[in-house]
PDB file of N, CA and C in Angstrom:
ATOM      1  N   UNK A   1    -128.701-145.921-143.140  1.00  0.00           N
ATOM      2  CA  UNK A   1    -128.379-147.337-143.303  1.00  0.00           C
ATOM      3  C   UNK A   1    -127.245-147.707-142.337  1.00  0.00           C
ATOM      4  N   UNK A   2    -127.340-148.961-141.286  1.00  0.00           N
ATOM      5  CA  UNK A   2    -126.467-148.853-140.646  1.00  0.00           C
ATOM      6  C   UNK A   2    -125.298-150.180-141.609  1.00  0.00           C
ATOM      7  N   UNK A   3    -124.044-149.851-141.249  1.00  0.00           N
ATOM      8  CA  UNK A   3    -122.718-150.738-141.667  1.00  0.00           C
ATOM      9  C   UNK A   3    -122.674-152.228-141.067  1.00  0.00           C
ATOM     10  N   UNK A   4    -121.944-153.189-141.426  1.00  0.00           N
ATOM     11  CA  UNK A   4    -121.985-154.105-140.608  1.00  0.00           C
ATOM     12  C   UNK A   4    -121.310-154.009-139.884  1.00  0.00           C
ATOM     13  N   UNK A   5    -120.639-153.447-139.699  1.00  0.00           N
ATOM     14  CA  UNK A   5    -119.459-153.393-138.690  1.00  0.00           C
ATOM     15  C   UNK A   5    -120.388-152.146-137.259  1.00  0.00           C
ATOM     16  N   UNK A   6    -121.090-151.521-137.630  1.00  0.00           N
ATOM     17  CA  UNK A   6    -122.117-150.869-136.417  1.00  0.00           C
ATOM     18  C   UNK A   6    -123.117-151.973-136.234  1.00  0.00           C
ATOM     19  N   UNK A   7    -123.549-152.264-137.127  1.00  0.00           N
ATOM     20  CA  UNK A   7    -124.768-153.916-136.705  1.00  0.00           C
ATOM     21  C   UNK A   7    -123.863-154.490-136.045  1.00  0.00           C
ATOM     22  N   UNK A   8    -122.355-155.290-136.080  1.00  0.00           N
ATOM     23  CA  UNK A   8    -122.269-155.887-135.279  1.00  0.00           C
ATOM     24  C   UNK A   8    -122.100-155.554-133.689  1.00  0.00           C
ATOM     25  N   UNK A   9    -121.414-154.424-133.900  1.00  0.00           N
ATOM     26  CA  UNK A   9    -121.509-153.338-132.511  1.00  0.00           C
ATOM     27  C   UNK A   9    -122.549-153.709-131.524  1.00  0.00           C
ATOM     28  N   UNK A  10    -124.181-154.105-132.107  1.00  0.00           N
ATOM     29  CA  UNK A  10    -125.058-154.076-131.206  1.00  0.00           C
ATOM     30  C   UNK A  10    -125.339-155.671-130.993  1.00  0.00           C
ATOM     31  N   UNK A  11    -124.463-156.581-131.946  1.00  0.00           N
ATOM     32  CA  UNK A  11    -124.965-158.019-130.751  1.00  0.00           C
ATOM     33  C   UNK A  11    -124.226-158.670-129.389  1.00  0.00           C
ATOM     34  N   UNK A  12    -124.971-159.096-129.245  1.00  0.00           N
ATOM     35  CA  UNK A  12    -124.721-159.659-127.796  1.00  0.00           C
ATOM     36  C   UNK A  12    -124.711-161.107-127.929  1.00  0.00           C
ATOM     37  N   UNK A  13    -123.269-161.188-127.717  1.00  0.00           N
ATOM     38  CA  UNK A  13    -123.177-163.337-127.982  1.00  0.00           C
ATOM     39  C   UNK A  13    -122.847-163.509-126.977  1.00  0.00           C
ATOM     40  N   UNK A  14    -123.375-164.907-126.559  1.00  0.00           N
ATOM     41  CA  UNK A  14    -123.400-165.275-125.381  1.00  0.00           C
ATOM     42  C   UNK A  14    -123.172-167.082-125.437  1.00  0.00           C
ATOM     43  N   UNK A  15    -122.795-167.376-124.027  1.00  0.00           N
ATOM     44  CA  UNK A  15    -122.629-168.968-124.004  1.00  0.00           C
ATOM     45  C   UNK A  15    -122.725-169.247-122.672  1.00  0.00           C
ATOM     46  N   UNK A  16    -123.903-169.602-122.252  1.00  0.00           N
ATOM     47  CA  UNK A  16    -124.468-170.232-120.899  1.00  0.00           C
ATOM     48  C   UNK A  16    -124.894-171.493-120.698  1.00  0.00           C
ATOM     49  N   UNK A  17    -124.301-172.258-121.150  1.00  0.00           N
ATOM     50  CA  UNK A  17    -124.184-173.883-121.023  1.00  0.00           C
ATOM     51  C   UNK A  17    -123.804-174.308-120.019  1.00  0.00           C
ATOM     52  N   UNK A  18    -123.973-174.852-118.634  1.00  0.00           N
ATOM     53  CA  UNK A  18    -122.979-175.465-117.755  1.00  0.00           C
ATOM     54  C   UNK A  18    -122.407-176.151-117.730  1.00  0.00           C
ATOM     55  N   UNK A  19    -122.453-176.789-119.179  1.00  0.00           N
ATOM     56  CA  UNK A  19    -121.394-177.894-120.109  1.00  0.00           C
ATOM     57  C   UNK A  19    -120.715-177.124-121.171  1.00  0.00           C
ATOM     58  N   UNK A  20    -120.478-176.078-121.077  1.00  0.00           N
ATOM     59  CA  UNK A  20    -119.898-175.468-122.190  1.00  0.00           C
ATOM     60  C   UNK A  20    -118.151-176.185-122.091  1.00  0.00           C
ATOM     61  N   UNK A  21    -117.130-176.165-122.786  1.00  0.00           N
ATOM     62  CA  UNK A  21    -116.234-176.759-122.764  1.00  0.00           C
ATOM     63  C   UNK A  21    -114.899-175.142-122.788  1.00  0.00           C
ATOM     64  N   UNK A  22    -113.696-175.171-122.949  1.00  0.00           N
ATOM     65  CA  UNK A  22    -113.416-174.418-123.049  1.00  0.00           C
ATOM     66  C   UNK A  22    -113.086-173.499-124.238  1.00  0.00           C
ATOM     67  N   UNK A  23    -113.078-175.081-124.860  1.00  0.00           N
ATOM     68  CA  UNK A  23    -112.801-174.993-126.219  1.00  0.00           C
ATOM     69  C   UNK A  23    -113.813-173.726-127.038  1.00  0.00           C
ATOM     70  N   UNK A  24    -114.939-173.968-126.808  1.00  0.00           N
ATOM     71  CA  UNK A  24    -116.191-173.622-126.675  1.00  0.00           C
ATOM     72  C   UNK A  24    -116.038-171.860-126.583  1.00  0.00           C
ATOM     73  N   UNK A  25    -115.613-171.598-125.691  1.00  0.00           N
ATOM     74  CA  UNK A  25    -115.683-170.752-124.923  1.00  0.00           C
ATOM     75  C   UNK A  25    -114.509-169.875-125.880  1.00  0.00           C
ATOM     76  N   UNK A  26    -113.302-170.348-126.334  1.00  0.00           N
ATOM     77  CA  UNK A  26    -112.510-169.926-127.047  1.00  0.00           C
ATOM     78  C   UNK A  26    -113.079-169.551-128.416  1.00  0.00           C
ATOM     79  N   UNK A  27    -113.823-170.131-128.968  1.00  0.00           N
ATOM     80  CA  UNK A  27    -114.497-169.640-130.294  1.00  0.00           C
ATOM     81  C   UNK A  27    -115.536-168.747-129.554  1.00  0.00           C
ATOM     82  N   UNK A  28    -116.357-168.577-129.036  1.00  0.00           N
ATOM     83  CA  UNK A  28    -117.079-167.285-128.286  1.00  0.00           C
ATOM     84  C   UNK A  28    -116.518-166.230-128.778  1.00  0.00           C
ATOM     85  N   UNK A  29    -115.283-166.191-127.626  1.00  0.00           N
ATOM     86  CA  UNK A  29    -114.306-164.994-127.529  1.00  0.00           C
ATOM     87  C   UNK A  29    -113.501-164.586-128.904  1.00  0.00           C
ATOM     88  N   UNK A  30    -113.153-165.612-129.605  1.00  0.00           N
ATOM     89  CA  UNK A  30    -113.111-165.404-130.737  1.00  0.00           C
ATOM     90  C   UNK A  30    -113.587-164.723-132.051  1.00  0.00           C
ATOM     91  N   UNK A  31    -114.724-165.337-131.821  1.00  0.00           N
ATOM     92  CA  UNK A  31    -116.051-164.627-132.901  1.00  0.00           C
ATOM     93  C   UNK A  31    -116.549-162.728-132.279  1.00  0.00           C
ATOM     94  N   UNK A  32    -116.440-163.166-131.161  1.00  0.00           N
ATOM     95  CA  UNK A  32    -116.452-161.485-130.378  1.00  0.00           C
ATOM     96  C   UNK A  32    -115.757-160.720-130.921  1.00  0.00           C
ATOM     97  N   UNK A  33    -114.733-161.168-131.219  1.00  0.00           N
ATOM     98  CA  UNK A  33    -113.390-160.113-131.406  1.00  0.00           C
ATOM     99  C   UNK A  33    -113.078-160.339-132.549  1.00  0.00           C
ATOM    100  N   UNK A  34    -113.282-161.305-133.471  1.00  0.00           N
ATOM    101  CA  UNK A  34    -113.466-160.966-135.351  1.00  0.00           C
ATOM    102  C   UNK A  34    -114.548-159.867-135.504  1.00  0.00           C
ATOM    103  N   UNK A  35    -115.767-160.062-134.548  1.00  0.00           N
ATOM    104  CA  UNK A  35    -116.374-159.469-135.705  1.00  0.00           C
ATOM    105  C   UNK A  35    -116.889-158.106-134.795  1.00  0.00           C
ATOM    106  N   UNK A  36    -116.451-157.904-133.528  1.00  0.00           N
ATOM    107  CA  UNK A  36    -116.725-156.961-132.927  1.00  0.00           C
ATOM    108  C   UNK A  36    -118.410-156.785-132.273  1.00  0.00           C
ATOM    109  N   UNK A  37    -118.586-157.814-131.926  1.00  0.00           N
ATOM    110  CA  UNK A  37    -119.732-157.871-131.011  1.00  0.00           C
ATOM    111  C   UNK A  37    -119.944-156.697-129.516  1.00  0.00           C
ATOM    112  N   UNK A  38    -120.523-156.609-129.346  1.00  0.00           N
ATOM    113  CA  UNK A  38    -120.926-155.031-128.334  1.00  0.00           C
ATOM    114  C   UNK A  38    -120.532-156.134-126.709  1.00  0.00           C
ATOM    115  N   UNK A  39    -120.567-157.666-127.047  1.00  0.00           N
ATOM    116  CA  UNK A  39    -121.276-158.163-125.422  1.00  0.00           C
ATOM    117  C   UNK A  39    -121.197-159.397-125.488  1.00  0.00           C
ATOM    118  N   UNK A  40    -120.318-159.949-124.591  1.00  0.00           N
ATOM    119  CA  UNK A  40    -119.830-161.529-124.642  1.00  0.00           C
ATOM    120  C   UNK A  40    -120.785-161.702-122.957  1.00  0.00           C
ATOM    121  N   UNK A  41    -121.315-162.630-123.081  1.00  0.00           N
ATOM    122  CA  UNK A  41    -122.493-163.477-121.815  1.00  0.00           C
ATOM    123  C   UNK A  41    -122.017-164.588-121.605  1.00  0.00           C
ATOM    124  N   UNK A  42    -121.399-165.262-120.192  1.00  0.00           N
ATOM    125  CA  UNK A  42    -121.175-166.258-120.298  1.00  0.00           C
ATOM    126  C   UNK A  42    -121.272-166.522-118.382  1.00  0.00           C
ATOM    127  N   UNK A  43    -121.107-167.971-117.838  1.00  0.00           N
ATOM    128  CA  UNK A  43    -121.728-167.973-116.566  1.00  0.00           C
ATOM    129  C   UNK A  43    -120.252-167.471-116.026  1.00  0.00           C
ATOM    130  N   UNK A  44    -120.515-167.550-114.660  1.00  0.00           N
ATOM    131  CA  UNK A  44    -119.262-166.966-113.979  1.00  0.00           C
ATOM    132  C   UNK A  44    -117.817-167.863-114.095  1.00  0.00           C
ATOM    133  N   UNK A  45    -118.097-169.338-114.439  1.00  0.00           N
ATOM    134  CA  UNK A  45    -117.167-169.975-114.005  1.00  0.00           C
ATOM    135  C   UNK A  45    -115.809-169.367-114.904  1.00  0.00           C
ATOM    136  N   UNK A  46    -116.145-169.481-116.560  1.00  0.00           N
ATOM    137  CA  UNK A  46    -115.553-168.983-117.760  1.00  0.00           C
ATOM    138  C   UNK A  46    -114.647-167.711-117.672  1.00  0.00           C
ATOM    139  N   UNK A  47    -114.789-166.578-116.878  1.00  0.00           N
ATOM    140  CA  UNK A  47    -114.483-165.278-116.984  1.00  0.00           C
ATOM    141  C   UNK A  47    -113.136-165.085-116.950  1.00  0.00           C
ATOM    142  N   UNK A  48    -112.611-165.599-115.629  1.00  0.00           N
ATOM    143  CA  UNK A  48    -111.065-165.110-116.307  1.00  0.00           C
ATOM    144  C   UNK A  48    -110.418-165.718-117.497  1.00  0.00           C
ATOM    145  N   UNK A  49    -110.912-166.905-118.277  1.00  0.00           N
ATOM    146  CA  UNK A  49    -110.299-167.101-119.390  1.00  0.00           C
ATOM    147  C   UNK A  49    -111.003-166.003-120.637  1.00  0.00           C
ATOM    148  N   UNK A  50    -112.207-165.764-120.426  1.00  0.00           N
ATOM    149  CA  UNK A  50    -112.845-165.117-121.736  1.00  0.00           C
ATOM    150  C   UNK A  50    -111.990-163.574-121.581  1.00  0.00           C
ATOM    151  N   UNK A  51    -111.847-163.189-119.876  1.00  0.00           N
ATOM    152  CA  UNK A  51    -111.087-161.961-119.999  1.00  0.00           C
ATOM    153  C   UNK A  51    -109.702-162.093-121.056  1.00  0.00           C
ATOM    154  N   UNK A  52    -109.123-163.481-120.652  1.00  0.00           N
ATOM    155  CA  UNK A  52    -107.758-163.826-121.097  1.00  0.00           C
ATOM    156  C   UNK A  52    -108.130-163.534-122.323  1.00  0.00           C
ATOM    157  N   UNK A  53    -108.662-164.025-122.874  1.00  0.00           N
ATOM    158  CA  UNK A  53    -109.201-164.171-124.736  1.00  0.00           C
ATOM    159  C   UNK A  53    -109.356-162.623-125.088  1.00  0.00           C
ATOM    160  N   UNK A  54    -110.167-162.237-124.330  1.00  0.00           N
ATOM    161  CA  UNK A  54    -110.490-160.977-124.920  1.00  0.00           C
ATOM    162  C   UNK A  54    -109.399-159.897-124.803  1.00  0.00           C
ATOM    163  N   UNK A  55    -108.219-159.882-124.224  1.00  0.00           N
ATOM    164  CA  UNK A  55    -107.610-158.767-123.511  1.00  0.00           C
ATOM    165  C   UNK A  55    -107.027-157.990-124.626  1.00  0.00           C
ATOM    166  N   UNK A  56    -107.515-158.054-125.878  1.00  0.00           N
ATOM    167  CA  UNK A  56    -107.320-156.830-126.966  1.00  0.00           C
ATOM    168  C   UNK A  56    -108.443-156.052-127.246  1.00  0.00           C
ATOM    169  N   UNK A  57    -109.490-156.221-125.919  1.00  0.00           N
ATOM    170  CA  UNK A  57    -110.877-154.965-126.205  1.00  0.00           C
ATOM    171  C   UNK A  57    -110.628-154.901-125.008  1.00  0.00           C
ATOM    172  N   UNK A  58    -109.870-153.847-124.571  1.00  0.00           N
ATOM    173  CA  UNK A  58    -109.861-153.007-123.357  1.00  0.00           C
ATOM    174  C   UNK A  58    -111.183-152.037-123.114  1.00  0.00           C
ATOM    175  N   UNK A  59    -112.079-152.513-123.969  1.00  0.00           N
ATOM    176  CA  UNK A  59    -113.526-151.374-123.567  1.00  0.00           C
ATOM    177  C   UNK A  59    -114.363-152.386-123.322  1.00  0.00           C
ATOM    178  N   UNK A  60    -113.820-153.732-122.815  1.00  0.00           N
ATOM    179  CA  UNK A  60    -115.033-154.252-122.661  1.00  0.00           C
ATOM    180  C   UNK A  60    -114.655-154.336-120.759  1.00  0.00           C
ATOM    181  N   UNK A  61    -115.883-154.590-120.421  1.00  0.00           N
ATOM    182  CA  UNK A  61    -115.925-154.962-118.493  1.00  0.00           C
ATOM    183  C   UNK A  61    -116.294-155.598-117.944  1.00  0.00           C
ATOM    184  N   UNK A  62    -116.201-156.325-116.897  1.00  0.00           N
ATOM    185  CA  UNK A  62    -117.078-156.952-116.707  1.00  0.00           C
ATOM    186  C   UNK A  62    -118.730-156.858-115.926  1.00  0.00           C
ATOM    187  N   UNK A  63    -119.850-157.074-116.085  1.00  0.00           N
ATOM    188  CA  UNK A  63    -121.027-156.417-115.206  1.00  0.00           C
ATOM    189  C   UNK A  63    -121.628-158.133-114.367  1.00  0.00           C
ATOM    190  N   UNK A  64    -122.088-158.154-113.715  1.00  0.00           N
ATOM    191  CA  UNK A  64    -122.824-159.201-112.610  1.00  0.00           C
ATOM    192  C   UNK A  64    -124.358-159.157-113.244  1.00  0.00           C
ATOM    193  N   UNK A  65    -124.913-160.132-113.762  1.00  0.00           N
ATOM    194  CA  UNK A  65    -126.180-160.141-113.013  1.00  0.00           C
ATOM    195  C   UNK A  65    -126.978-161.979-112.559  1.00  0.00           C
ATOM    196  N   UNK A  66    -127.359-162.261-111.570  1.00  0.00           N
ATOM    197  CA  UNK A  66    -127.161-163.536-110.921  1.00  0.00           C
ATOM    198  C   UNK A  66    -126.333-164.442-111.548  1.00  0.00           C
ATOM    199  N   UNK A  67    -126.460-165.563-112.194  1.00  0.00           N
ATOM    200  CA  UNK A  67    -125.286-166.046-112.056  1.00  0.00           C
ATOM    201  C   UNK A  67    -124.255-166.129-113.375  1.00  0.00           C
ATOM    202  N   UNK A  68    -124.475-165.098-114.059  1.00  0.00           N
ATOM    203  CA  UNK A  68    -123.635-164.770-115.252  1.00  0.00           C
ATOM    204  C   UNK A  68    -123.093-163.239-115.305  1.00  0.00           C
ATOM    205  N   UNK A  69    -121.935-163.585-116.112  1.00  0.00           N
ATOM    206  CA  UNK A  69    -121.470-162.519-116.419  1.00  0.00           C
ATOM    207  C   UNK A  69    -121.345-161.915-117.723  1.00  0.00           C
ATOM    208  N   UNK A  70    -121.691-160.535-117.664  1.00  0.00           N
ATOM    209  CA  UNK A  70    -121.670-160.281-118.668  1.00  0.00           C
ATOM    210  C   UNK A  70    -120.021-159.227-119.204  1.00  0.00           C
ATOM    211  N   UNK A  71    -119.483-159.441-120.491  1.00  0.00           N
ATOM    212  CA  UNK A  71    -118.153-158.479-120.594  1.00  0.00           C
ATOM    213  C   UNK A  71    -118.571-157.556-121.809  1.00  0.00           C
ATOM    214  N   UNK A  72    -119.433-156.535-121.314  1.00  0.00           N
ATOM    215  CA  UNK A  72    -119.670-155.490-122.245  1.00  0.00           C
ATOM    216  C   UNK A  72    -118.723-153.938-122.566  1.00  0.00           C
ATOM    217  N   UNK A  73    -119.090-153.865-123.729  1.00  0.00           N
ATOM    218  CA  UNK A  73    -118.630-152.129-124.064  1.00  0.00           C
ATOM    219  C   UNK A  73    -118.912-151.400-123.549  1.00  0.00           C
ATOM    220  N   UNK A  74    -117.923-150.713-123.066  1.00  0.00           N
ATOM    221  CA  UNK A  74    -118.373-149.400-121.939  1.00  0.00           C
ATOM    222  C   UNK A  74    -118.624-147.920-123.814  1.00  0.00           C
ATOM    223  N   UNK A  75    -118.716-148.529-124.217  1.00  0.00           N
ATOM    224  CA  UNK A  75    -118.483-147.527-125.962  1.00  0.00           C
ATOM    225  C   UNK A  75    -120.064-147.513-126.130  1.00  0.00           C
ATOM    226  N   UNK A  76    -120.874-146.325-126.299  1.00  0.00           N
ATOM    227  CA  UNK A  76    -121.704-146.420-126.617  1.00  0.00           C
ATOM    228  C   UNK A  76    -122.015-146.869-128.422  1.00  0.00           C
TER     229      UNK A  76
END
């Protein structure tokens, strides 16, 4: 049986709006890091603030793929 706290491990939240606001973007990073999400998705513009937000999961990184970024767990 997996825990919720390992279920949450494996989602991947994301926010790819090109109207997303920042505000927006702050509850993202937020909800990531209450509840321990594996993988914050968001377009490139957002990143150094979601890094800002996030900078108490030092296991997360950032990865490229076209025009979003993704800040995943290097933690299996």
């Amino acid at each position: 049986m997996v825990s919720i706290n390992e279920l949450a491990g494996m989602i991947d939240h994301s926010l790819l709006r090109a109207d997303a606001t920042e505000k927006e973007f702050e509850k993202l990073c937020n909800e990531a890091d209450i509840y321990g999400f594996k993988m914050v998705a968001v377009n490139s513009y957002p990143v150094a603030l979601c890094k800002q937000l996030l900078r108490n999961r030092p296991e997360l990184y950032p990865s490229f793929s076209n025009n979003s970024v993704f800040l995943q767990s290097i933690s299996s």
